[in-house]
N, C-alpha and C. Protein backbone atom coordinates (compact mmCIF):
# COMPACT_ATOMS: atom_id res chain seq x y z
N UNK A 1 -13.12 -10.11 -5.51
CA UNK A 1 -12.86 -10.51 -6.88
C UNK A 1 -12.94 -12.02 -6.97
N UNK A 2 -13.91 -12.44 -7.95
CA UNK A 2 -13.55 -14.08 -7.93
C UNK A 2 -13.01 -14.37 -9.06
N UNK A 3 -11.97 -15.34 -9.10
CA UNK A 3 -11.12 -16.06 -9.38
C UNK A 3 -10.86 -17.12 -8.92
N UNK A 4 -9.96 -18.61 -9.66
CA UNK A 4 -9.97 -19.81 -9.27
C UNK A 4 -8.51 -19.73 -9.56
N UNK A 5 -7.68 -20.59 -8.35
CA UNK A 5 -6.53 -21.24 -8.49
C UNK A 5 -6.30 -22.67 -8.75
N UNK A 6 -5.25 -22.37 -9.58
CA UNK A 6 -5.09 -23.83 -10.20
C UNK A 6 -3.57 -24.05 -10.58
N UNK A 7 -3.68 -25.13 -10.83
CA UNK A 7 -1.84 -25.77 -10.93
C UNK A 7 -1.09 -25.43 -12.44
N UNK A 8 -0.66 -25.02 -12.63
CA UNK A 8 0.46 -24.65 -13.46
C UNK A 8 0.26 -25.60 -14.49
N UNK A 9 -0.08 -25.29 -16.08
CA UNK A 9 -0.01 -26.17 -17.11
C UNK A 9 0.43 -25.95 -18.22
N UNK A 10 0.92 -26.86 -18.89
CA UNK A 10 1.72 -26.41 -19.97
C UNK A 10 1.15 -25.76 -20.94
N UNK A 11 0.42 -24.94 -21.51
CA UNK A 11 -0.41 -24.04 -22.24
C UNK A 11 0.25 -22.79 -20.98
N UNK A 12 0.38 -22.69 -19.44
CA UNK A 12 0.56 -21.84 -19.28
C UNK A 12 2.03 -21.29 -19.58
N UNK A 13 2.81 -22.01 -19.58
CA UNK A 13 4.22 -21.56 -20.07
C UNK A 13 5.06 -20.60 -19.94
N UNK A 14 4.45 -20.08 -21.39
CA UNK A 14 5.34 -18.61 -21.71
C UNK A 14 4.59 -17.65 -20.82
N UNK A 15 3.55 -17.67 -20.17
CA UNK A 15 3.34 -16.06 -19.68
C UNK A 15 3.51 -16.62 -17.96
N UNK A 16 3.71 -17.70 -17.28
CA UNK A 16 4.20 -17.93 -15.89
C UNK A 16 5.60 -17.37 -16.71
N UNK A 17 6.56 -17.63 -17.68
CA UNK A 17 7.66 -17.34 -17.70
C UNK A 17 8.10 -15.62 -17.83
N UNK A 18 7.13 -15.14 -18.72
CA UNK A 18 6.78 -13.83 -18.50
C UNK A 18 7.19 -12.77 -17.24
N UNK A 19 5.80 -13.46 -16.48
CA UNK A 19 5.89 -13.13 -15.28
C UNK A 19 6.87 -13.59 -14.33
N UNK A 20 7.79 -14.43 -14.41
CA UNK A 20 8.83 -14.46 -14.10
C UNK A 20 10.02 -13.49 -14.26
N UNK A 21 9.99 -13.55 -15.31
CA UNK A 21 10.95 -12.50 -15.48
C UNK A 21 10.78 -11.01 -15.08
N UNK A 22 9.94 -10.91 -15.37
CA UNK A 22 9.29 -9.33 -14.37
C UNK A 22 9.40 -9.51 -13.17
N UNK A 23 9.46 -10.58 -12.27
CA UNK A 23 9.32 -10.33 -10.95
C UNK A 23 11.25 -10.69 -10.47
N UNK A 24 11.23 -11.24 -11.00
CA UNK A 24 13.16 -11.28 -10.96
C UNK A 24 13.83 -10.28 -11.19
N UNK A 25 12.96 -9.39 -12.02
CA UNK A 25 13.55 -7.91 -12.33
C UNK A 25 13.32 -7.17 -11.36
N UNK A 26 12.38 -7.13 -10.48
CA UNK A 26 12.39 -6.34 -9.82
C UNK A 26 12.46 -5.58 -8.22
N UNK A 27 12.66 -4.95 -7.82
CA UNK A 27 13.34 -4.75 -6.41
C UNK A 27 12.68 -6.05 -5.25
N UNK A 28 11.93 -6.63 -5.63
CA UNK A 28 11.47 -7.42 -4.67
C UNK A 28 11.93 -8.62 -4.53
N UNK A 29 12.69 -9.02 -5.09
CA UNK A 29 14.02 -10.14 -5.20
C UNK A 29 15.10 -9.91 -5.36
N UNK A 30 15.81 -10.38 -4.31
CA UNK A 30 17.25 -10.18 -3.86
C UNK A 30 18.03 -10.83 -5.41
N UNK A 31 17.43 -11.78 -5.84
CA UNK A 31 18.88 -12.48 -7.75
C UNK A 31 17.88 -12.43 -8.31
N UNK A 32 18.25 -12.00 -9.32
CA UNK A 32 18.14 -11.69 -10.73
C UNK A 32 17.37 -12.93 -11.26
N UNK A 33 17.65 -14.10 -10.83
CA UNK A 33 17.55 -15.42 -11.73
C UNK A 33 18.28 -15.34 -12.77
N UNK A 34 17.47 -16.45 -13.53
CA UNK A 34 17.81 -16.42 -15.42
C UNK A 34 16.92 -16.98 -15.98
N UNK A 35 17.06 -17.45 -17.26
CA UNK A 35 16.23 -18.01 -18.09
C UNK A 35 16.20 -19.67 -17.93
N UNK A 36 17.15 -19.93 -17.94
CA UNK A 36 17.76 -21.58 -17.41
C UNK A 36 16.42 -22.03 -16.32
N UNK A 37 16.76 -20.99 -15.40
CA UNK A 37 16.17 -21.34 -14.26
C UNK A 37 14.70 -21.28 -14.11
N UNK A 38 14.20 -20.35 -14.80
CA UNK A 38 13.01 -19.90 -15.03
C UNK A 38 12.09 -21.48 -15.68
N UNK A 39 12.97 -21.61 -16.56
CA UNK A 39 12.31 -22.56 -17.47
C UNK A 39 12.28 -23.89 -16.93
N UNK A 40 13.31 -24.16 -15.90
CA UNK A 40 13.16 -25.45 -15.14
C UNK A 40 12.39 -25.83 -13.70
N UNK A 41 12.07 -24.00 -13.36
CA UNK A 41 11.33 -24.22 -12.55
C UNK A 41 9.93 -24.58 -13.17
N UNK A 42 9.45 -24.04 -13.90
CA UNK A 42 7.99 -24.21 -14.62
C UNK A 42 8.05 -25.50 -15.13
N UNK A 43 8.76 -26.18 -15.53
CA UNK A 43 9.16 -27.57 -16.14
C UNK A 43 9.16 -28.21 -14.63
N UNK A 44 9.61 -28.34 -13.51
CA UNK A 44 9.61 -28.68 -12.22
C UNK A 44 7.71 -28.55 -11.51
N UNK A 45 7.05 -27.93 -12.16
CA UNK A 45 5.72 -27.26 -11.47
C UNK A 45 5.15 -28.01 -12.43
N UNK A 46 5.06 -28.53 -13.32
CA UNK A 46 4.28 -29.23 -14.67
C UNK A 46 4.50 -30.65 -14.47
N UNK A 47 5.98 -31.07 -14.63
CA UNK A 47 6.29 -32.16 -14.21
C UNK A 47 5.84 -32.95 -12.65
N UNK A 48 5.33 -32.25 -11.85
CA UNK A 48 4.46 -32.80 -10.66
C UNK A 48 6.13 -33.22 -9.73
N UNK A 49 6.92 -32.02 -9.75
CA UNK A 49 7.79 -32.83 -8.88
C UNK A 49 7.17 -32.71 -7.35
N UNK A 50 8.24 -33.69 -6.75
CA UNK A 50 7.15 -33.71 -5.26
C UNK A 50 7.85 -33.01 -4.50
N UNK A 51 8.51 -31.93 -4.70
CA UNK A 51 9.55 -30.90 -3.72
C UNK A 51 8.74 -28.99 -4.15
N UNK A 52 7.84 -29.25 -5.22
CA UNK A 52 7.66 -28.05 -6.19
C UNK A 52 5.63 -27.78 -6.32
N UNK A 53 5.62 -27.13 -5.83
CA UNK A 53 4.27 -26.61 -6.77
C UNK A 53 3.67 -25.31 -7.45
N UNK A 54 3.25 -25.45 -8.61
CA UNK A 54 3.29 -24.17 -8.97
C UNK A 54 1.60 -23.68 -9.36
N UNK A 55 1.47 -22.65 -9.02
CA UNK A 55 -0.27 -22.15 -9.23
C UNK A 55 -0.19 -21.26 -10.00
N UNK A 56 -1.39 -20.97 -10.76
CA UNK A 56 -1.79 -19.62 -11.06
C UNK A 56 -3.15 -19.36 -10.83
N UNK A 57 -3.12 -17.87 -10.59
CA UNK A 57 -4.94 -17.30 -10.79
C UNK A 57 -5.42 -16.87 -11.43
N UNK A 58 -6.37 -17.45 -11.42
CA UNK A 58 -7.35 -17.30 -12.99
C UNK A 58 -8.68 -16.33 -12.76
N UNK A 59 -8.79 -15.44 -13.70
CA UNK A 59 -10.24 -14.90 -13.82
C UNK A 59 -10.91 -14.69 -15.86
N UNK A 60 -11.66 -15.49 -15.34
CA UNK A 60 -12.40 -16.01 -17.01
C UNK A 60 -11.23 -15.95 -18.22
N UNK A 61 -10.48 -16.80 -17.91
CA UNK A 61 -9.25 -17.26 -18.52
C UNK A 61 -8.05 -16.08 -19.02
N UNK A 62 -8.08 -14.91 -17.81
CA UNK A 62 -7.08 -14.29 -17.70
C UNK A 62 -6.19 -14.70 -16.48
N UNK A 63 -5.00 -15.18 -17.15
CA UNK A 63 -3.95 -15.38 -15.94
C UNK A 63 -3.78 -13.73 -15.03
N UNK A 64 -3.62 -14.00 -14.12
CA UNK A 64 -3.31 -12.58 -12.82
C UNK A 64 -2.31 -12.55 -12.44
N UNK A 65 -1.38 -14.14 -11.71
CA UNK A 65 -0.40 -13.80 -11.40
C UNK A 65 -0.25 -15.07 -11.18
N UNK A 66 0.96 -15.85 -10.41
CA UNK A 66 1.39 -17.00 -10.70
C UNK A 66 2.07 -16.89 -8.77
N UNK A 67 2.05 -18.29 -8.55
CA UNK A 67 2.96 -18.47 -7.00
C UNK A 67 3.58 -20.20 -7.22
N UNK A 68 4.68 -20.10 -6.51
CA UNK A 68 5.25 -21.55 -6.27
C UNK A 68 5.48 -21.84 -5.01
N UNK A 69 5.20 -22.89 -4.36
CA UNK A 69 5.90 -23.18 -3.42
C UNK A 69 6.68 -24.86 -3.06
N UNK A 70 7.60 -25.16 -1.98
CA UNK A 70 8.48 -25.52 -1.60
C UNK A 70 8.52 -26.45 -0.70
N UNK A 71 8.15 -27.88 -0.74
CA UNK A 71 8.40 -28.33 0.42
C UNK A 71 9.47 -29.04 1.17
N UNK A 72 9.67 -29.32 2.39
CA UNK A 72 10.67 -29.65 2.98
C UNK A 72 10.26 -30.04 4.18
N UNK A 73 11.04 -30.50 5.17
CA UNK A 73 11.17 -30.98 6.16
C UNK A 73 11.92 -29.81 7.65
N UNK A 74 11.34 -29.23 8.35
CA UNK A 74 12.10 -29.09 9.38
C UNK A 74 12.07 -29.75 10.55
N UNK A 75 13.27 -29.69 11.22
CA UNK A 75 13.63 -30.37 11.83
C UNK A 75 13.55 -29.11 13.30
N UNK A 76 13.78 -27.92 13.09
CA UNK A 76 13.44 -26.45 13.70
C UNK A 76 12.24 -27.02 14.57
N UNK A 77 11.44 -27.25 13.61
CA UNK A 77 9.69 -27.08 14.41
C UNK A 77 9.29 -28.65 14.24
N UNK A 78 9.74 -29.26 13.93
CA UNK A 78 9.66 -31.06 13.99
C UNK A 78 8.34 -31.17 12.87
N UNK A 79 8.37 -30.38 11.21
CA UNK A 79 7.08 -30.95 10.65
C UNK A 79 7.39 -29.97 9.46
N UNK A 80 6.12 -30.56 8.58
CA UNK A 80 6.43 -30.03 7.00
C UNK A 80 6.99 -28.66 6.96
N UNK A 81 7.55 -28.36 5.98
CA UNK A 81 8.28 -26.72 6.03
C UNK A 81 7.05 -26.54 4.75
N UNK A 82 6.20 -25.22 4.53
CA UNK A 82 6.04 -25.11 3.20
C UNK A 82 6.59 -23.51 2.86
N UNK A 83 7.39 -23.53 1.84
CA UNK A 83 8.24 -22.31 1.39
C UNK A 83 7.29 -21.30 0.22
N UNK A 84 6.78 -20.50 0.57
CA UNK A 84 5.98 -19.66 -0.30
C UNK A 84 7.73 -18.93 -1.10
N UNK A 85 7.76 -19.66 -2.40
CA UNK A 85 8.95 -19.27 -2.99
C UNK A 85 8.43 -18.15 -4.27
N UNK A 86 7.68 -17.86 -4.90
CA UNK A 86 7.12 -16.28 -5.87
C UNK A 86 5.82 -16.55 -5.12
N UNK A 87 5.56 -15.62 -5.14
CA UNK A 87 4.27 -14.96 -5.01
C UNK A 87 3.99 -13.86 -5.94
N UNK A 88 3.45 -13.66 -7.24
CA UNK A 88 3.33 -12.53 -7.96
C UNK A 88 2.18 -12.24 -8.46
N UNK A 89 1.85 -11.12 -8.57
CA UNK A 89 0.56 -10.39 -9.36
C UNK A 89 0.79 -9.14 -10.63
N UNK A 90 0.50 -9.55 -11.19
CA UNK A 90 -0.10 -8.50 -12.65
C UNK A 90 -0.17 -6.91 -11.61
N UNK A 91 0.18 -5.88 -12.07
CA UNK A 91 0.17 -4.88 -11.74
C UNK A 91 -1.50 -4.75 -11.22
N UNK A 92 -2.12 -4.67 -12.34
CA UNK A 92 -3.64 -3.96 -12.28
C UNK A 92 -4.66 -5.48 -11.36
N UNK A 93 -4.07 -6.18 -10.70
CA UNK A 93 -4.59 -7.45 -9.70
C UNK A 93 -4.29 -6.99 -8.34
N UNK A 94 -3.23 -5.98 -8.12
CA UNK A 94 -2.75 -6.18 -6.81
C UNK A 94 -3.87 -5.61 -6.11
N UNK A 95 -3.74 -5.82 -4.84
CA UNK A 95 -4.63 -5.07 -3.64
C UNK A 95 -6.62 -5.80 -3.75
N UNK A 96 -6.53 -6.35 -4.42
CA UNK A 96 -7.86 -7.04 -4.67
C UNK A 96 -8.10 -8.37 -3.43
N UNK A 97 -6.79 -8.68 -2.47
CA UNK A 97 -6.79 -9.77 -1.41
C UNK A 97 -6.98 -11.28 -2.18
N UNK A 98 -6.21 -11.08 -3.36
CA UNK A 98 -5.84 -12.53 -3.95
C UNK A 98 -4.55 -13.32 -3.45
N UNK A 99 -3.77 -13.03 -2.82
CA UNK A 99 -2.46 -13.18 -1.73
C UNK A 99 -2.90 -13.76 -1.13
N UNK A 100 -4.06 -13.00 -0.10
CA UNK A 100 -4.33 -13.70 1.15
C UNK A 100 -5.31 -14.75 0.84
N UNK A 101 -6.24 -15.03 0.10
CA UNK A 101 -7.11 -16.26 -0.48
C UNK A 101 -6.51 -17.33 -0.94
N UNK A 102 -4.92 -16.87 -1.44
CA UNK A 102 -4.29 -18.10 -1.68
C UNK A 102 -3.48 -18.57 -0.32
N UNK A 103 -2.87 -17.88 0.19
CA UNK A 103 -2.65 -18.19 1.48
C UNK A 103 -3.38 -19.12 2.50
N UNK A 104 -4.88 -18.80 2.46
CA UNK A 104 -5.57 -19.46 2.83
C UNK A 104 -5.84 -20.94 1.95
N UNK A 105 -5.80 -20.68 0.63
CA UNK A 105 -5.71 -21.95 0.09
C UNK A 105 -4.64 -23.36 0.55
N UNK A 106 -3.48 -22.28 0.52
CA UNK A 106 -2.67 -23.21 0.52
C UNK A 106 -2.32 -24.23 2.35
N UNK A 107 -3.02 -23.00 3.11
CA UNK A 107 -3.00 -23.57 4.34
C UNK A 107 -4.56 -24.64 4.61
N UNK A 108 -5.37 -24.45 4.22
CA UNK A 108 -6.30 -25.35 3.60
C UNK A 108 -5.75 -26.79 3.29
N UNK A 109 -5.24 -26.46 2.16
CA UNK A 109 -4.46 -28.00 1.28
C UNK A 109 -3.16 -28.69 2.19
N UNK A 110 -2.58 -27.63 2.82
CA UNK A 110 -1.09 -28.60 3.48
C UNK A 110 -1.19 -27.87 4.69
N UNK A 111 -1.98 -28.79 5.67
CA UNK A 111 -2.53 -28.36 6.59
C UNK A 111 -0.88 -29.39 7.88
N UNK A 112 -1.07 -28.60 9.26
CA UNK A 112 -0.54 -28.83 10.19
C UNK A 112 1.07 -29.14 9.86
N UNK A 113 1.41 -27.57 8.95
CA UNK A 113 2.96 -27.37 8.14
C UNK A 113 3.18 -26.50 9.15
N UNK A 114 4.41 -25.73 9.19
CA UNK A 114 5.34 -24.25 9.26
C UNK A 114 5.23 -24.05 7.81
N UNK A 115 4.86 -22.53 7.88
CA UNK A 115 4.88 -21.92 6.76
C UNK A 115 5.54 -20.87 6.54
N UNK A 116 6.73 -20.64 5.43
CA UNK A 116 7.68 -19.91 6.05
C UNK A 116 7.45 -18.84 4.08
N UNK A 117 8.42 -17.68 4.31
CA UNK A 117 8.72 -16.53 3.14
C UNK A 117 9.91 -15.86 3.27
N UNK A 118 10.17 -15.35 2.71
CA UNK A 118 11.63 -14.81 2.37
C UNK A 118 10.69 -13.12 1.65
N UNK A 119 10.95 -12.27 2.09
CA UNK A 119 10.86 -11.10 1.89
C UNK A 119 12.28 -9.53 1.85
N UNK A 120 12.01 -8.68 0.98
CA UNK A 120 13.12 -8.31 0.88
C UNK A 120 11.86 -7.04 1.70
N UNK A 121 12.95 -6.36 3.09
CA UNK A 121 12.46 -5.25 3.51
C UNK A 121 11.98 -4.02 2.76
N UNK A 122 12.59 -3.69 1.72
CA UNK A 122 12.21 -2.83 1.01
C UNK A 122 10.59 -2.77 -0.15
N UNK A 123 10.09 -3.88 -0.13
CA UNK A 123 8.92 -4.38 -0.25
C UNK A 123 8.42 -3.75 1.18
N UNK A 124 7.83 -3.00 1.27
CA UNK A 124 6.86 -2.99 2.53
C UNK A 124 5.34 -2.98 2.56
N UNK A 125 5.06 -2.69 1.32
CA UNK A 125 3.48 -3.50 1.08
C UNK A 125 3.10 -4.80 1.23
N UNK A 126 3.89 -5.43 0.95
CA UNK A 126 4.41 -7.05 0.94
C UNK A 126 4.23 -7.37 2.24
N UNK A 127 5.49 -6.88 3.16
CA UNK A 127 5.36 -7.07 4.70
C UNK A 127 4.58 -6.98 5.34
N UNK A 128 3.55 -5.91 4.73
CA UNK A 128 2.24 -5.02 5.98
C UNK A 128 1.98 -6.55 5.46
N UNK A 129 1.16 -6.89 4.57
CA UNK A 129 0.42 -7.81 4.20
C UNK A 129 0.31 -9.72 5.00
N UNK A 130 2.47 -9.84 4.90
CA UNK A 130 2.45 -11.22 5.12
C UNK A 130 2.10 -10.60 6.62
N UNK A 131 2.66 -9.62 7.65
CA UNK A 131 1.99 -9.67 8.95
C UNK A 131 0.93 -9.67 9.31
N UNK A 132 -0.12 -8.89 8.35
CA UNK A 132 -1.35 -9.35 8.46
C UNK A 132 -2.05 -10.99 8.25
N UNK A 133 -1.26 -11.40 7.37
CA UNK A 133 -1.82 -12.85 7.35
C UNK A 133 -0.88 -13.73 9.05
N UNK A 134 -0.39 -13.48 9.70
CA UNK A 134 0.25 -14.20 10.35
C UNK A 134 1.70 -14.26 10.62
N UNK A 135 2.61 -13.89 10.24
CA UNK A 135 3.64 -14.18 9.26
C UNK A 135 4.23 -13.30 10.47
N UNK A 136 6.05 -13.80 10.96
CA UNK A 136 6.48 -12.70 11.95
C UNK A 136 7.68 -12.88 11.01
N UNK A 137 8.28 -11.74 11.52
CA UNK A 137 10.20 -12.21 11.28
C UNK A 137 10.70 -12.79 12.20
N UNK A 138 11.47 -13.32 11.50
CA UNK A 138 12.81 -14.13 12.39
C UNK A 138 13.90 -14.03 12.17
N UNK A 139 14.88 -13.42 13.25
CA UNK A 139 16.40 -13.12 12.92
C UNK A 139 17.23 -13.95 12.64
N UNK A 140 16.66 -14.62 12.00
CA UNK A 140 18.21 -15.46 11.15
C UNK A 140 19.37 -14.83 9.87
N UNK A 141 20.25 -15.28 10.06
CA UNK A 141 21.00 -14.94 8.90
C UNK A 141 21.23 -15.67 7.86
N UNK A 142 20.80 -15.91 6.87
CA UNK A 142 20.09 -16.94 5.77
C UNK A 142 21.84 -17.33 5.39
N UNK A 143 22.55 -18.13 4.67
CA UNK A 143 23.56 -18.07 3.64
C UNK A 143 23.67 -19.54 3.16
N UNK A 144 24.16 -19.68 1.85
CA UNK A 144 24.68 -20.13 1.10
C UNK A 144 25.49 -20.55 0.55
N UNK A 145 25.51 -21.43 -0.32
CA UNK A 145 27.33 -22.10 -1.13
C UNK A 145 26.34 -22.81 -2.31
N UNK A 146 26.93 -22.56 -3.24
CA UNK A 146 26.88 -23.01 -4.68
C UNK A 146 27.72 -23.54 -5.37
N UNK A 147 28.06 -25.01 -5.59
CA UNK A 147 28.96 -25.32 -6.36
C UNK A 147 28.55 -25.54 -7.36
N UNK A 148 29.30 -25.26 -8.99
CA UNK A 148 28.79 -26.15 -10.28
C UNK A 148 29.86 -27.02 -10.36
C-alpha cells in the first residue's frame, strides 16, 4: 500500500483527536486518558516540542492512522531512548504493513537510539508484530506517582 508519513498539523486536529479517543477506548491501553490530555498532546506534536513527535499516514489525503513518539535519555543503555507512545490504525488499514514501514521510518530518522513500547498482552496481534519487527520483552515492573 503506498502512503506517505508526515508530521502532525493543525488542519489535522480533530480526527488525530478522534482517533485518539478510539484508541484510549480500547482494550489496547491500559488508561482511559481524557480529553485534556488528548488535546495537549496534539498541541505538544504541532507545537514542535523537542520531547514529542507526532505523525500521521496519509493515502491521497485520507488520514489512516496517527503514531507519537517520545524522546529521552537512557542511562540503562547509555543513548537516546525513543518511546513509540500510540501507534494506531483505522480499522479497514490494519494488516497492510504500515506499522512496520513506519518503524522503519522512524529508525531511519533517529538512528543509533534504544527503541522501546509498552504493549498490553492482551493485544496479541500487536505483539506477534512488534516481535517480528525486533522488539523483545523485558521484565520490568513499570510504576508510577502522580502528583497534582
Amino acid at each position: 500500500m503506498n502512503f506517505d508519513i508526515r508530521k502532525i498539523k493543525n488542519d489535522d486536529k480533530s480526527e488525530v483527536f478522534s482517533m485518539m479517543k478510539e484508541f484510549y477506548s480500547s482494550p489496547a491501553v491500559y488508561t482511559n486518558g481524557s480529553d485534556e490530555i488528548f488535546k495537549s498532546d496534539i498541541e505538544n506534536c504541532i507545537n514542535e516540542n523537542p520531547y514529542l513527535d507526532g505523525y500521521i499516514f496519509v493515502n491521497s489525503n485520507e488520514i489512516m492512522g496517527y503514531a507519537m513518539i517520545s524522546k529521552s535519555f537512557s542511562t540503562e543503555f547509555g543513548k537516546l531512548c525513543i518511546w513509540y507512545e500510540d501507534l494506531y490504525l483505522k480499522k479497514q488499514y490494519r494488516g497492510f504493513g504500515i506499522i512496520p514501514q513506519f518503524v522503519q521510518y522512524i529508525e531511519t530518522n533517529y538512528n543509533d537510539c534504544i527503541y522501546r513500547l509498552e504493549a498490553e498482552k492482551e493485544n496479541e496481534h500487536a505483539c506477534h508484530v512488534y516481535k517480528k519487527l525486533g522488539f523483545e520483552e523485558l521484565p520490568y515492573l513499570e510504576m508510577k506517582k502522580e502528583i497534582k
